[in-house]
Structures are given as structure tokens and as C-alpha cells.
Protein backbone atom coordinates (compact mmCIF):
# COMPACT_ATOMS: atom_id res chain seq x y z
CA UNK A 1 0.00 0.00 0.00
CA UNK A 2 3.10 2.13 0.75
CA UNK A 3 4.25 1.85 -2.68
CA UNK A 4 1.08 2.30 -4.62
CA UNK A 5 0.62 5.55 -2.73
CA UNK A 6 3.77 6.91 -3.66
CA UNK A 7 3.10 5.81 -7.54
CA UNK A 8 -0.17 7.77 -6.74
CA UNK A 9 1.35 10.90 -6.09
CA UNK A 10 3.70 10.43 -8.73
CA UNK A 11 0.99 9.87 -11.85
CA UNK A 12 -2.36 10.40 -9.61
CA UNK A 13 -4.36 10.71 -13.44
CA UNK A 14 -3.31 7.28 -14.23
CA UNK A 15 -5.16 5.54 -11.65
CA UNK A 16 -8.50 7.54 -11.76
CA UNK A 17 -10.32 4.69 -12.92
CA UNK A 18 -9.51 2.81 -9.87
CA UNK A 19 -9.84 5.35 -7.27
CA UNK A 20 -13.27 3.80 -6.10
CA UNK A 21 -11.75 0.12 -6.19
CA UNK A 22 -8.59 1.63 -4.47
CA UNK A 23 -10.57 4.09 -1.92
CA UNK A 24 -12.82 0.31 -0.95
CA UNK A 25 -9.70 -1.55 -0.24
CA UNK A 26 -8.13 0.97 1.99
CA UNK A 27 -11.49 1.57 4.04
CA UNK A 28 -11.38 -2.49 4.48
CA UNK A 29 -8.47 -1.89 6.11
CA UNK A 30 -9.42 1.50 8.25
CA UNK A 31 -12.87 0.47 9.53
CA UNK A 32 -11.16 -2.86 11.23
CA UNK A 33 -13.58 -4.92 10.38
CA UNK A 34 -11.14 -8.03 10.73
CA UNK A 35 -11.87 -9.73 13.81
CA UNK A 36 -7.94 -9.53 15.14
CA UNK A 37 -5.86 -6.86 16.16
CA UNK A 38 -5.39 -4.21 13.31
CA UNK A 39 -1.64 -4.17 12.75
CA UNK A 40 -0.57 -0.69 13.00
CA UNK A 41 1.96 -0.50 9.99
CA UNK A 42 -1.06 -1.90 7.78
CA UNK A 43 -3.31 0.74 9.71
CA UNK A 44 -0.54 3.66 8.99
CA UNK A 45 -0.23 2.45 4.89
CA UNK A 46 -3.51 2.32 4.43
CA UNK A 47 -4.02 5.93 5.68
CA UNK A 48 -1.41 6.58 3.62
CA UNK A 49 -3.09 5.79 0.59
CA UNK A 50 -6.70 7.08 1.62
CA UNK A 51 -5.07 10.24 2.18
CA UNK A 52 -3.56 10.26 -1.61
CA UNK A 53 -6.62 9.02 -3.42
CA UNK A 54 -8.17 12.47 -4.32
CA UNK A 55 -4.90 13.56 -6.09
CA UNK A 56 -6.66 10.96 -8.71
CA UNK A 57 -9.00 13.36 -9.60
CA UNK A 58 -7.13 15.91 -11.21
CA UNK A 59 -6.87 19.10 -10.79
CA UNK A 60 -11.15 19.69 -11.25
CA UNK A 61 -12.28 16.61 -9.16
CA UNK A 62 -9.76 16.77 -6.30
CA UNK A 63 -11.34 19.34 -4.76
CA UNK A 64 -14.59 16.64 -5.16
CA UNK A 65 -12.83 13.34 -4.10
CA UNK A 66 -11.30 15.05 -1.12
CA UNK A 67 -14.73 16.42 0.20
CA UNK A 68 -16.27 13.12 -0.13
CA UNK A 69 -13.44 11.90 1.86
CA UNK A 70 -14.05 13.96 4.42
CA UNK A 71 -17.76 13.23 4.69
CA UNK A 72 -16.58 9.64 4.50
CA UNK A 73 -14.62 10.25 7.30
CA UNK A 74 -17.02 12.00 9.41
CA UNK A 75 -19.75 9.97 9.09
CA UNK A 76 -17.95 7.12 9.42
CA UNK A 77 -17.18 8.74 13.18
CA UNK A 78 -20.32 9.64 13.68
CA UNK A 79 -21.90 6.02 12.98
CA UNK A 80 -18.95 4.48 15.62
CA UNK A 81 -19.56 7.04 18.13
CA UNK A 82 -23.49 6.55 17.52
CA UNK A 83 -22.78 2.53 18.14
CA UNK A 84 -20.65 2.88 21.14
CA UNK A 85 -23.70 5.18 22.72
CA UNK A 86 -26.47 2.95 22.14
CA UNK A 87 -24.77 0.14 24.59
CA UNK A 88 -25.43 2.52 27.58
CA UNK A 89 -28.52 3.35 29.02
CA UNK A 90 -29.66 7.06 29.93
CA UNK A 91 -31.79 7.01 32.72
CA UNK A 92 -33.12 3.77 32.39
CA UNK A 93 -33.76 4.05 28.08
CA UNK A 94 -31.88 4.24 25.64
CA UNK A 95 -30.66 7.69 24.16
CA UNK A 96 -30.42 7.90 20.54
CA UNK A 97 -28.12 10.78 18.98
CA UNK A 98 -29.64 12.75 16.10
CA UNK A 99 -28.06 12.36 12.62
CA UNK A 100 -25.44 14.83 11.97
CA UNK A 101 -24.80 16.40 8.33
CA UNK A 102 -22.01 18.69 7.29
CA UNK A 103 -22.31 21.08 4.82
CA UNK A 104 -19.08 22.45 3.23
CA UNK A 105 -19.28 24.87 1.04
């Protein structure tokens, strides 16, 4: 993953037509959805190449990619924060957190 990020930022056109293929396989690897212990040089690589994947767009659809990234991100965040608060009770029921949307602009 290392190495394909660095060919990324070196030719980040050539590999738009993988960028969702590529962006999937790195979030495999993020959200820890294997049922060991996430290896933290895997974790760090496949940051790595998260990070690089809106380069892919060009110079018109970075700007796109890396927003949808960052919504990505955040609701990503907001559904594991939203998980972790459902297993505790508030006052004898259960609290549920409203949905929470960012709007860049």
C-alpha cells in the first residue's frame, strides 16, 4: 500500500479509474472490520493511501474526491460514536443521537 501511494502521487491521473476500487480496499483496512488486532503499519499504509486518493481526480475533481473523503470520514465517526452510545442506558432508556450532516461549502 506504501508503494502504490507513492506511484499515486507520482501519476495520480493514471489511476482515476480505480480510485473507487482503491478508496474500498483501503477503508477495508481502516474500519477494522477483521476480527484480530489491526496491525498498525497496515493501519498507517492504508491511511497513507486514503489520504492520496483524491490527487486521482485531477486538478477539477480533487477538490470533489477530497470532500467526499471527508464526509466519509465524518460519518464514518459519527456512525462508531453513535454505536458505542447505544450500549449505555440514559436514565433507564436508551438515548439515541440525532443524525449529523455537514455542509461544506
Amino acid at each position: 500500500m506504501e508503494t502504490l501511494a507513492e506511484i499515486i502521487i507520482a501519476y495520480p491521473t493514471a489511476h482515476r479509474a480505480s480510485s473507487a476500487s482503491l478508496s474500498a480496499f483501503a477503508l477495508r483496512h481502516l474500519n477494522a472490520s477483521s476480527m484480530g488486532p489491526t496491525n498498525q503499519e497496515v493501519l498507517n499504509a492504508a491511511s497513507r493511501l486514503y489520504a492520496v486518493l483524491p490527487l486521482t481526480g485531477g486538478k477539477v475533481g480533487a477538490t470533489n474526491l477530497w470532500r467526499k473523503s471527508v464526509d466519509e470520514t465524518l460519518s464514518f465517526g459519527w456512525e462508531a460514536l453513535y454505536s458505542l452510545r447505544t450500549t449505555f442506558p440514559f436514565g433507564g432508556r436508551r438515548l439515541r443521537l440525532l443524525p449529523f450532516y455537514v455542509h461544506i461549502s
